[in-house]
N, C-alpha and C. Protein backbone atom coordinates (compact mmCIF):
# COMPACT_ATOMS: atom_id res chain seq x y z
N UNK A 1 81.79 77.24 118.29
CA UNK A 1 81.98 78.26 117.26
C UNK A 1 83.01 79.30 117.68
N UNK A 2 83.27 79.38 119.04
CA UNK A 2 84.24 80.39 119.63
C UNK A 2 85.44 79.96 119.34
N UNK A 3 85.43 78.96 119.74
CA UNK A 3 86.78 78.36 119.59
C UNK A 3 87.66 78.16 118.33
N UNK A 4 86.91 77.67 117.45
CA UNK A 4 86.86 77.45 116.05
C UNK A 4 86.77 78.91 115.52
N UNK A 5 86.41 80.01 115.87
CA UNK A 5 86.65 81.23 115.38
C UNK A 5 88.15 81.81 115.86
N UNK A 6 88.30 81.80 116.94
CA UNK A 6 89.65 82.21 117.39
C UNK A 6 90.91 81.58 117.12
N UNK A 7 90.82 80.46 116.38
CA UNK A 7 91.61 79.40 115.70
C UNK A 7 91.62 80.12 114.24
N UNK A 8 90.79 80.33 113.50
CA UNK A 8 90.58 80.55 112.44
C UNK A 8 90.89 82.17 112.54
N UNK A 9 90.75 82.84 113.14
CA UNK A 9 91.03 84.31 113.08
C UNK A 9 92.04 84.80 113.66
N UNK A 10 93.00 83.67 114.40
CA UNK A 10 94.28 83.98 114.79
C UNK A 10 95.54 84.50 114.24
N UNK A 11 95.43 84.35 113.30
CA UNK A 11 96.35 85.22 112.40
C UNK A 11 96.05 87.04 112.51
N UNK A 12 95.13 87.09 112.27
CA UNK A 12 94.67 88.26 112.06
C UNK A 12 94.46 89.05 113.11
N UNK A 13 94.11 88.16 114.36
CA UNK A 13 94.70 88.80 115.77
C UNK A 13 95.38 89.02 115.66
N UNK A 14 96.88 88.40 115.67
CA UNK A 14 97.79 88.78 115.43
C UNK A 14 98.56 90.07 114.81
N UNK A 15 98.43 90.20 113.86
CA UNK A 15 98.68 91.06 113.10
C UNK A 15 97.90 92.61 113.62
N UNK A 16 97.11 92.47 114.27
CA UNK A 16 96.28 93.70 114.77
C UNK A 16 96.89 94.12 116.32
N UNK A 17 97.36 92.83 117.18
CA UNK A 17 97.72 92.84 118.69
C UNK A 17 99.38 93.71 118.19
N UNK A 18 99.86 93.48 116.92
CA UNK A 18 101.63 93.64 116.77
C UNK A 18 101.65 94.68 116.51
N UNK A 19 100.30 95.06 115.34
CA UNK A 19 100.01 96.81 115.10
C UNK A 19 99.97 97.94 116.27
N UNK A 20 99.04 97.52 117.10
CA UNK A 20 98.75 98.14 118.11
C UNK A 20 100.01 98.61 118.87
N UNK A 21 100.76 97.27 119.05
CA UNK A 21 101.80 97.17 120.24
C UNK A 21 103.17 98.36 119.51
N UNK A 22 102.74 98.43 118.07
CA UNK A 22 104.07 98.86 117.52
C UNK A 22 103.71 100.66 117.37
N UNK A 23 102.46 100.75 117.53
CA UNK A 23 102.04 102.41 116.94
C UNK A 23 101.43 103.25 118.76
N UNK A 24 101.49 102.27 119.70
CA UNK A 24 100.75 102.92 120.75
C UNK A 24 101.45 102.11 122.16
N UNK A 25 101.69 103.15 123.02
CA UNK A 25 102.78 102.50 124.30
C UNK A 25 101.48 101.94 125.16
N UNK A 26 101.40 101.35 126.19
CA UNK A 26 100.15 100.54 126.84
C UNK A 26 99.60 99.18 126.48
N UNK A 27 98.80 98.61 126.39
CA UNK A 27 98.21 97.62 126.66
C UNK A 27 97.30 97.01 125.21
N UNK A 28 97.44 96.10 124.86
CA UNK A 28 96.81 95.60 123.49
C UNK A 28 95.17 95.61 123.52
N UNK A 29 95.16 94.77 124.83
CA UNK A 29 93.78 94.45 125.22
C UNK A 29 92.86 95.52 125.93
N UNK A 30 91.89 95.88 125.54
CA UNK A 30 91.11 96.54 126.81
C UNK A 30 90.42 95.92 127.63
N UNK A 31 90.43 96.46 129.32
CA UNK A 31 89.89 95.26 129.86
C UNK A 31 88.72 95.99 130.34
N UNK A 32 87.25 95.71 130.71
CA UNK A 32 86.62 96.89 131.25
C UNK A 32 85.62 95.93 131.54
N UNK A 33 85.25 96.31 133.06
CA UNK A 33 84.15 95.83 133.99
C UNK A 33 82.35 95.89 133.17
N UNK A 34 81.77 94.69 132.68
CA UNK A 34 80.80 94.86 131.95
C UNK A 34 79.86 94.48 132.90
N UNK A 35 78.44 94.51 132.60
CA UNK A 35 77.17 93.75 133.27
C UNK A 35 76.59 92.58 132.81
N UNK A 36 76.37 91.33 133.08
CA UNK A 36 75.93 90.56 132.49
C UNK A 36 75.29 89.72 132.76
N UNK A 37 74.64 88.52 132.28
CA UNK A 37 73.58 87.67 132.76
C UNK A 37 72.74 87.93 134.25
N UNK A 38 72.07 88.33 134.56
CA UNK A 38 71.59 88.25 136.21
C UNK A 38 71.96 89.61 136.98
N UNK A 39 72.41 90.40 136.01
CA UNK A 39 73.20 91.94 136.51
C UNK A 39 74.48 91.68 136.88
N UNK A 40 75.26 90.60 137.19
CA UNK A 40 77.20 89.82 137.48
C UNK A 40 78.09 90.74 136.65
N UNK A 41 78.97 91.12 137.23
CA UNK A 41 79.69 91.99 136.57
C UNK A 41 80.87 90.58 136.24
N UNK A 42 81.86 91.32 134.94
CA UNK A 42 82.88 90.03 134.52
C UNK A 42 83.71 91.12 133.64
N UNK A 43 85.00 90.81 133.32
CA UNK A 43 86.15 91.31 132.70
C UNK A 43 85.68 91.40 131.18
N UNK A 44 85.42 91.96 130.29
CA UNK A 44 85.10 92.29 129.02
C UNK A 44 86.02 92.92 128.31
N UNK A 45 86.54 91.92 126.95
CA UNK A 45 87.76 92.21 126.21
C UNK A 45 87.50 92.77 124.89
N UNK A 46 88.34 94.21 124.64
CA UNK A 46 88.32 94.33 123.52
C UNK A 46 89.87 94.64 122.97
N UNK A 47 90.11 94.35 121.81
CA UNK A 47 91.67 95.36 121.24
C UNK A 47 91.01 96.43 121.33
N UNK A 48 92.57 97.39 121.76
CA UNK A 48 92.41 98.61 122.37
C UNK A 48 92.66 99.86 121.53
N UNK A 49 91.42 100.29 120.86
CA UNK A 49 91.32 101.18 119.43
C UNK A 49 91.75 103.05 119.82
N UNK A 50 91.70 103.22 121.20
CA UNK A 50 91.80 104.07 121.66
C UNK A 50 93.23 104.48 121.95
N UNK A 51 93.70 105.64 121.86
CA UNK A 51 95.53 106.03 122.84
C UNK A 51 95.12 105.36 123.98
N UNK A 52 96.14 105.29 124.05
CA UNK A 52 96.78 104.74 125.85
C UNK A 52 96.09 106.51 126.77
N UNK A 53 95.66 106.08 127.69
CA UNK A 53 95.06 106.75 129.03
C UNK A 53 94.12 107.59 128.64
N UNK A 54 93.25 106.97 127.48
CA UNK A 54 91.85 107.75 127.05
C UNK A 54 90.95 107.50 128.29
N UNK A 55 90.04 107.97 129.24
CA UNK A 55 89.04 107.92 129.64
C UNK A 55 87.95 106.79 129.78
N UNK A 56 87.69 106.14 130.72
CA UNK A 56 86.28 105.05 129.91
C UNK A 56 84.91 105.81 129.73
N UNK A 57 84.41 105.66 128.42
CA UNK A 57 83.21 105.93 128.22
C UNK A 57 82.39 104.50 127.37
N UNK A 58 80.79 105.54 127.29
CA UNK A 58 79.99 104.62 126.42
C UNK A 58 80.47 104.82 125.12
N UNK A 59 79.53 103.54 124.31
CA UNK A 59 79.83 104.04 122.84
C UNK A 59 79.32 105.25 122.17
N UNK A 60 78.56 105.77 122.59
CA UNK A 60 77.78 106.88 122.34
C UNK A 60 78.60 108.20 122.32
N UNK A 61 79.62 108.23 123.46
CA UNK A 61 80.74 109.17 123.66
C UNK A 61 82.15 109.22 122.96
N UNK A 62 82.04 108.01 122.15
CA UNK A 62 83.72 107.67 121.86
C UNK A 62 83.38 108.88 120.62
N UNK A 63 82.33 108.79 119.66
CA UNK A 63 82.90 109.99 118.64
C UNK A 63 83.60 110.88 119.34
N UNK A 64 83.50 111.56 120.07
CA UNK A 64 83.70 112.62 120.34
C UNK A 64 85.54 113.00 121.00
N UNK A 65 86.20 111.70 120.74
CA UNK A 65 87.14 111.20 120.82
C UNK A 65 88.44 110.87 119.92
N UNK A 66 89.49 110.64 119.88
CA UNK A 66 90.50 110.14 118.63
C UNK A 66 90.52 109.23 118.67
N UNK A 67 90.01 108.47 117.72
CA UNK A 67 91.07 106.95 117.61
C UNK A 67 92.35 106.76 117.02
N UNK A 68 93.00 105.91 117.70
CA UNK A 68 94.44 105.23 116.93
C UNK A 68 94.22 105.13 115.47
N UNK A 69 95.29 105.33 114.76
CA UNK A 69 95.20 105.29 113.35
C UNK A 69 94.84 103.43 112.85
N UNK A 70 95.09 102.73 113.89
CA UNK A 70 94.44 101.21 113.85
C UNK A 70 92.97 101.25 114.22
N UNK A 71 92.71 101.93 115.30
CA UNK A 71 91.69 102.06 115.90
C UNK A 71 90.83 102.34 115.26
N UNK A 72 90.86 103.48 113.96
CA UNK A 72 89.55 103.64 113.22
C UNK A 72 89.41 102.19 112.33
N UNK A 73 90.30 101.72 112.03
CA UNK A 73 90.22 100.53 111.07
C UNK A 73 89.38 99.37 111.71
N UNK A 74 89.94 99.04 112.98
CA UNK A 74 89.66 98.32 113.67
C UNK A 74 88.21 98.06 114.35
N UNK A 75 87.85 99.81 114.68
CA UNK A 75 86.33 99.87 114.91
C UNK A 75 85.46 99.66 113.98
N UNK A 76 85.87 100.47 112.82
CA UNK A 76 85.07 100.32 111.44
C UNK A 76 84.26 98.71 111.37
N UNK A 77 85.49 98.24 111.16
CA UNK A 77 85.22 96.60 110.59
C UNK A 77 85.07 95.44 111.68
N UNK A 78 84.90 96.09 113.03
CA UNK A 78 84.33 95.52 114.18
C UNK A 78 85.51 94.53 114.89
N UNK A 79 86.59 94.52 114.38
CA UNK A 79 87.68 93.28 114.27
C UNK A 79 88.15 93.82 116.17
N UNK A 80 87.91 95.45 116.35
CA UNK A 80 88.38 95.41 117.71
C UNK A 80 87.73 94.56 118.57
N UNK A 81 86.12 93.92 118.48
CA UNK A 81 85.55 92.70 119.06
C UNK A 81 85.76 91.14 119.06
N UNK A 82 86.88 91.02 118.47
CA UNK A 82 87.57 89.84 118.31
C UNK A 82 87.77 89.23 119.93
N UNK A 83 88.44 89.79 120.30
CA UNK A 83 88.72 89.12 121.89
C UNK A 83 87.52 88.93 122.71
N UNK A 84 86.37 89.21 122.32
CA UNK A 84 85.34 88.84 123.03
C UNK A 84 84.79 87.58 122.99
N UNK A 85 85.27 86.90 121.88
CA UNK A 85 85.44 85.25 121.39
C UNK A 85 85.86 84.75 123.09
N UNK A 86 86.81 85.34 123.67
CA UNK A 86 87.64 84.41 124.98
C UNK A 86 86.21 84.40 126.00
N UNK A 87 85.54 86.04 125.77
CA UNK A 87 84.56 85.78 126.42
C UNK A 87 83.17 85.17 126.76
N UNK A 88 83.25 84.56 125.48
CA UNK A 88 82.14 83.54 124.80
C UNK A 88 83.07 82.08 125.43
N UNK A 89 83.97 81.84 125.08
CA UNK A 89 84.58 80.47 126.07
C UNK A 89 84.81 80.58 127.07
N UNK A 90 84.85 81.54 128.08
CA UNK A 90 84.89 81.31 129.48
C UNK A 90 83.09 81.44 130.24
N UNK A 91 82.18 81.70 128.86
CA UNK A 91 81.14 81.87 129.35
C UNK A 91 79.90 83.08 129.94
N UNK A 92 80.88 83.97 129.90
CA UNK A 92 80.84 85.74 129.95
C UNK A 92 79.41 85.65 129.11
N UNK A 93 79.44 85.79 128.17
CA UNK A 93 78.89 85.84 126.80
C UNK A 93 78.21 85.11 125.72
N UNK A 94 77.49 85.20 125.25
CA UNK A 94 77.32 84.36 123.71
C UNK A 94 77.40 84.94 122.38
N UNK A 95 77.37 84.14 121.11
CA UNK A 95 77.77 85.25 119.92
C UNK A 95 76.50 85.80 119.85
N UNK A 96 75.03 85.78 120.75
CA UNK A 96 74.10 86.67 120.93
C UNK A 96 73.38 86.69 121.28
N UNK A 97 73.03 88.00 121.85
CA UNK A 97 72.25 88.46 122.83
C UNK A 97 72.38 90.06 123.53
N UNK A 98 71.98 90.64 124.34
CA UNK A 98 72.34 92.22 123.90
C UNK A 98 73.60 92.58 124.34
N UNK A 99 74.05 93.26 124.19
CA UNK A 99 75.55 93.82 124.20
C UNK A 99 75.54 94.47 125.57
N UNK A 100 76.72 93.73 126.34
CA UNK A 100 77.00 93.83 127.79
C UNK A 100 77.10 95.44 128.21
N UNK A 101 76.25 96.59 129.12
CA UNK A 101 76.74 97.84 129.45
C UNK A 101 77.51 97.62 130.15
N UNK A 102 78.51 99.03 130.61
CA UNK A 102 79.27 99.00 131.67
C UNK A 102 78.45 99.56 132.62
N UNK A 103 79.05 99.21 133.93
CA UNK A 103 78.47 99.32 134.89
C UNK A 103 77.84 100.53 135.51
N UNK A 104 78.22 101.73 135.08
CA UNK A 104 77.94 102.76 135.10
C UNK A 104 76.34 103.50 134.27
N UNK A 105 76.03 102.46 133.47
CA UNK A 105 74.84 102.81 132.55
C UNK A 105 73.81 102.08 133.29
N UNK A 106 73.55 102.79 134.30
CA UNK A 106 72.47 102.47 135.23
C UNK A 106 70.75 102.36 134.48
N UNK A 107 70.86 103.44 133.88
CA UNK A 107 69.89 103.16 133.32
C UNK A 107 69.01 102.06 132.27
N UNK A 108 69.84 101.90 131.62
CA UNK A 108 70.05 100.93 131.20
C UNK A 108 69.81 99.28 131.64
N UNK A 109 70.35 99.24 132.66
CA UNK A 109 70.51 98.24 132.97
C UNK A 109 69.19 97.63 134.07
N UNK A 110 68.55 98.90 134.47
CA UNK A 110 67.06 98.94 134.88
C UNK A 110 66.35 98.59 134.32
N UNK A 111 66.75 99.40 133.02
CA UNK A 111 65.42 99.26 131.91
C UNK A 111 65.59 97.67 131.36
N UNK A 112 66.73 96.98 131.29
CA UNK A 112 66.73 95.32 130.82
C UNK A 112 66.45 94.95 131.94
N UNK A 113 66.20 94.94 133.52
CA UNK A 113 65.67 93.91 134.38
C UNK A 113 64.42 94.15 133.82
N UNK A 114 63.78 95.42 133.47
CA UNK A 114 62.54 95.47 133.37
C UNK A 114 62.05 94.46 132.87
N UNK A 115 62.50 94.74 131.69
CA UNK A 115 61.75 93.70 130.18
C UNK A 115 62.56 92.34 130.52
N UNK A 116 63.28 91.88 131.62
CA UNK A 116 63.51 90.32 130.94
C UNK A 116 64.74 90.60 130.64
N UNK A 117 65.42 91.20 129.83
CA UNK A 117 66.77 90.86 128.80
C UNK A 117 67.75 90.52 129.65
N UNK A 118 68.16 91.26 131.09
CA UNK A 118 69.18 90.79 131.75
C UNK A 118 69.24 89.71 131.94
N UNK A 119 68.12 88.91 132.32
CA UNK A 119 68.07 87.39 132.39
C UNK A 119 69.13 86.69 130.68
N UNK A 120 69.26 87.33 130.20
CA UNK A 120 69.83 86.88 128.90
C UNK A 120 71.24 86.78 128.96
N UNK A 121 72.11 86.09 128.38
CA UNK A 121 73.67 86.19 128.82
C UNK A 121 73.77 87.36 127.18
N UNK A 122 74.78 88.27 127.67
CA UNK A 122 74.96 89.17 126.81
C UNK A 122 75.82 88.76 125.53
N UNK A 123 75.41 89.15 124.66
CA UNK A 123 76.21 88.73 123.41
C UNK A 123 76.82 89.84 122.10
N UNK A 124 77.89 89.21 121.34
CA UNK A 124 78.92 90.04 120.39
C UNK A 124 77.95 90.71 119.93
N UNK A 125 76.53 90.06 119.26
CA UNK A 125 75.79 91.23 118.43
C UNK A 125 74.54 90.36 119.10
N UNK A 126 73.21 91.41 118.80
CA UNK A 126 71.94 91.55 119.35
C UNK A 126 71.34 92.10 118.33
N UNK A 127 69.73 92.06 118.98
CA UNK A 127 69.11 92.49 117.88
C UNK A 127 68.99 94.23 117.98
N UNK A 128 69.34 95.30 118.70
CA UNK A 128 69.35 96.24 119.24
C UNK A 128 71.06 96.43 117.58
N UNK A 129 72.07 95.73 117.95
CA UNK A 129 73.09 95.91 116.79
C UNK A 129 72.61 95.93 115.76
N UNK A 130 71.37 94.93 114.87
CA UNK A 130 71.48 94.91 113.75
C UNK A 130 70.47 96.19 113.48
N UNK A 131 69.80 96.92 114.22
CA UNK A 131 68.96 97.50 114.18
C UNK A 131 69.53 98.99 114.48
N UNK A 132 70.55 99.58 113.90
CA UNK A 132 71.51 100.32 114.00
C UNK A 132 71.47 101.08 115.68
N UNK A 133 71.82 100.12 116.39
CA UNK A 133 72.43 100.60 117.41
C UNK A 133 72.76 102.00 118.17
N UNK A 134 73.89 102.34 117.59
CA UNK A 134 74.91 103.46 117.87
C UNK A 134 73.58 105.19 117.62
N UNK A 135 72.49 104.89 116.75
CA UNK A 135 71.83 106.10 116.73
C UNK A 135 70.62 106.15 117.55
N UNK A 136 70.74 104.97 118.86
CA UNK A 136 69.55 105.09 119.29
C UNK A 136 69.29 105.70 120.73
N UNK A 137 68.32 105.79 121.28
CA UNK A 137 67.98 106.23 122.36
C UNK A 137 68.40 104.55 123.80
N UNK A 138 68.78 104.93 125.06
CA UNK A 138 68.92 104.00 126.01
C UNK A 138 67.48 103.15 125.76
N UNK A 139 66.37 103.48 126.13
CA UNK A 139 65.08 103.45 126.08
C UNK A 139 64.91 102.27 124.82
N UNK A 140 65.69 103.04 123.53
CA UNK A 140 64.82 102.11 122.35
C UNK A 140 65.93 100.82 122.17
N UNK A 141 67.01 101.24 122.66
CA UNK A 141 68.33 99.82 123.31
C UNK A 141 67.35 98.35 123.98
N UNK A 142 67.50 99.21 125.25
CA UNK A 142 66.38 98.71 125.91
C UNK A 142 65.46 97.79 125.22
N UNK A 143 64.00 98.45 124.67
CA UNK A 143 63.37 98.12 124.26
C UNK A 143 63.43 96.82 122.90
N UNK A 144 64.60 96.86 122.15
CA UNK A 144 65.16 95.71 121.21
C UNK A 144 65.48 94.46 122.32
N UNK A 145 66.31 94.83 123.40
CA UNK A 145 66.58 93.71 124.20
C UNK A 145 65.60 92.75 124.85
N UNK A 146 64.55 93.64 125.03
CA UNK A 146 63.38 92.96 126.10
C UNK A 146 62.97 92.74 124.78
N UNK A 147 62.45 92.72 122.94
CA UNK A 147 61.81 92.17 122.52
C UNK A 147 63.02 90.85 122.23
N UNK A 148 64.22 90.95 121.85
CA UNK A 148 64.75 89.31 122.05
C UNK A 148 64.65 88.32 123.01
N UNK A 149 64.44 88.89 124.35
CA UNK A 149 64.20 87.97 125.19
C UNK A 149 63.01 87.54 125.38
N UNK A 150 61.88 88.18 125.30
CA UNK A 150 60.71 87.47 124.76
C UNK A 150 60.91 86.86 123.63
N UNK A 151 61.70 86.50 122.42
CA UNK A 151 61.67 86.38 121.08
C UNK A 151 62.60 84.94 120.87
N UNK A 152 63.39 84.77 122.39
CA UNK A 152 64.74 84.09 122.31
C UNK A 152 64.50 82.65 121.82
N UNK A 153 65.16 82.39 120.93
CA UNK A 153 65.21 81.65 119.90
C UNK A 153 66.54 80.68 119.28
N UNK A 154 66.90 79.70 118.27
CA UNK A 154 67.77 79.36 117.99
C UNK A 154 67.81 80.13 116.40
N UNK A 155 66.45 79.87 115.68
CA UNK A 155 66.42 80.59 114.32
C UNK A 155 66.30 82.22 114.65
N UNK A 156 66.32 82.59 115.76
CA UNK A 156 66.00 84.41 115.93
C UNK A 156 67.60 84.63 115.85
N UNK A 157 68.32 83.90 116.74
CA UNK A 157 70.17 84.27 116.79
C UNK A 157 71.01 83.74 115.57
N UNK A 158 70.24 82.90 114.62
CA UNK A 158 70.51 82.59 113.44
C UNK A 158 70.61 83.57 112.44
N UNK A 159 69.44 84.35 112.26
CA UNK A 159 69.05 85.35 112.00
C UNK A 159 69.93 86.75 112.32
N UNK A 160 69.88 86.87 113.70
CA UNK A 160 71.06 87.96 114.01
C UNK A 160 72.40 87.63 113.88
N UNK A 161 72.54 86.49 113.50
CA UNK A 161 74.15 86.50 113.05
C UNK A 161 74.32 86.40 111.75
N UNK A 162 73.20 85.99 110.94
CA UNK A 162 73.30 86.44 108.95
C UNK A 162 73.30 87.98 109.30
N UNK A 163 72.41 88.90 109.65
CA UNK A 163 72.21 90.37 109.57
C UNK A 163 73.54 90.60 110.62
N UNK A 164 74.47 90.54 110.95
CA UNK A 164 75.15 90.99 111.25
C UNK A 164 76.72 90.86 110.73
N UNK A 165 76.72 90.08 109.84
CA UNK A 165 77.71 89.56 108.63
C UNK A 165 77.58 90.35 107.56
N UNK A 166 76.08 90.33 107.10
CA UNK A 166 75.82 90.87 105.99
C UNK A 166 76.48 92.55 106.57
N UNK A 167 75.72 92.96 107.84
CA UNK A 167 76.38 94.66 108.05
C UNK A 167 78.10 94.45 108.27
N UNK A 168 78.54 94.17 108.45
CA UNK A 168 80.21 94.24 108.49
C UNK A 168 80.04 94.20 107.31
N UNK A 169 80.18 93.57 106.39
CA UNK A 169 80.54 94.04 104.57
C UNK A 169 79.81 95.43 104.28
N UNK A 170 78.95 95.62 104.14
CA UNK A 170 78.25 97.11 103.63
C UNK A 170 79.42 98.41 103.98
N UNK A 171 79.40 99.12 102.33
CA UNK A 171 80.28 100.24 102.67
C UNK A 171 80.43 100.81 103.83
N UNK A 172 81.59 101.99 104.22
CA UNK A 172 81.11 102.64 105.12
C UNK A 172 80.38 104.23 105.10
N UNK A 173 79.57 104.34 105.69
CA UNK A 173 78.77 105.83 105.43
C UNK A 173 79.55 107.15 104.56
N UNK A 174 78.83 107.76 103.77
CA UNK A 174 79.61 108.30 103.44
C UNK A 174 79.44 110.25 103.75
N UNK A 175 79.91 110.70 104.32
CA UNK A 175 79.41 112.26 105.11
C UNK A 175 79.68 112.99 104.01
């Protein structure tokens, strides 16, 4: 399915890697040290929604931040997770399971040996994503991960990948 997605969505890479390259001096790709399966750290790709020599943070911190005039587009509609497809074919990853921390979110990453989830190879979306994510506590992160890995399934990741299709279409919020 990775493969066959990055075939099929190559155009549109495209067109986003040329944007980038043409509105912002630096690097298309972001590359950033993630945690994954077994606690293994591995290279984690995203297009790079941010200026050139922004800071690394969590997602939790980027509001508080500018994005590239691509970058909001790009985050919005999740398309900056496109390159994580390479990381689903080299094995990094799957299209799901919980979403890889960086290495620095210690806590975190305690709290998934706890429950099981690290044992999980990390994936594009989880059930912690469809379960709006971005407003939650480490703890209740956590806590979604260790219930997929008790939960882990072929119809459960079936499931998180309809609910996570269906959320990429839904307007965006409106303040």
């Amino acid at each position: 399915m990775a493969a066959t997605g990055l075939v099929v969505l190559s155009p549109l890479m495209l067109l986003v890697a040329a944007t980038i390259k043409a509105t912002d001096p630096g690097p298309i790709i972001f590359v950033q040290r993630r945690v994954g399966v077994d606690g293994r750290s591995f290279a984690f790709f995203k297009f790079r929604s941010m200026p050139w020599g922004t800071p690394e943070m969590t997602s939790d911190q980027v509001a508080d931040l500018r994005l590239s005039a691509i970058g909001r587009l790009i985050r919005r509609t999740n398309i900056d997770e496109l390159p994580q497809l390479i990381n689903v074919l080299r094995g990094d990853m799957s299209l799901v399971g919980p979403r890889p921390p960086i290495e620095s979110q210690v806590e975190l990453i305690g709290l998934r040996r706890a429950s099981g989830a690290l044992g999980c190879r990390p994936g594009l979306s989880g059930l912690a994503q469809v379960n709006s994510f971005d407003n939650m506590t480490v703890a209740e992160k956590a806590a979604f991960d260790g219930e997929y890995a008790r939960r882990l399934s072929f119809g459960l990741d079936v499931s998180i990948l309809l609910q996570t299709i269906t959320y990429l279409f839904k307007p965006p919020p409106k303040y």
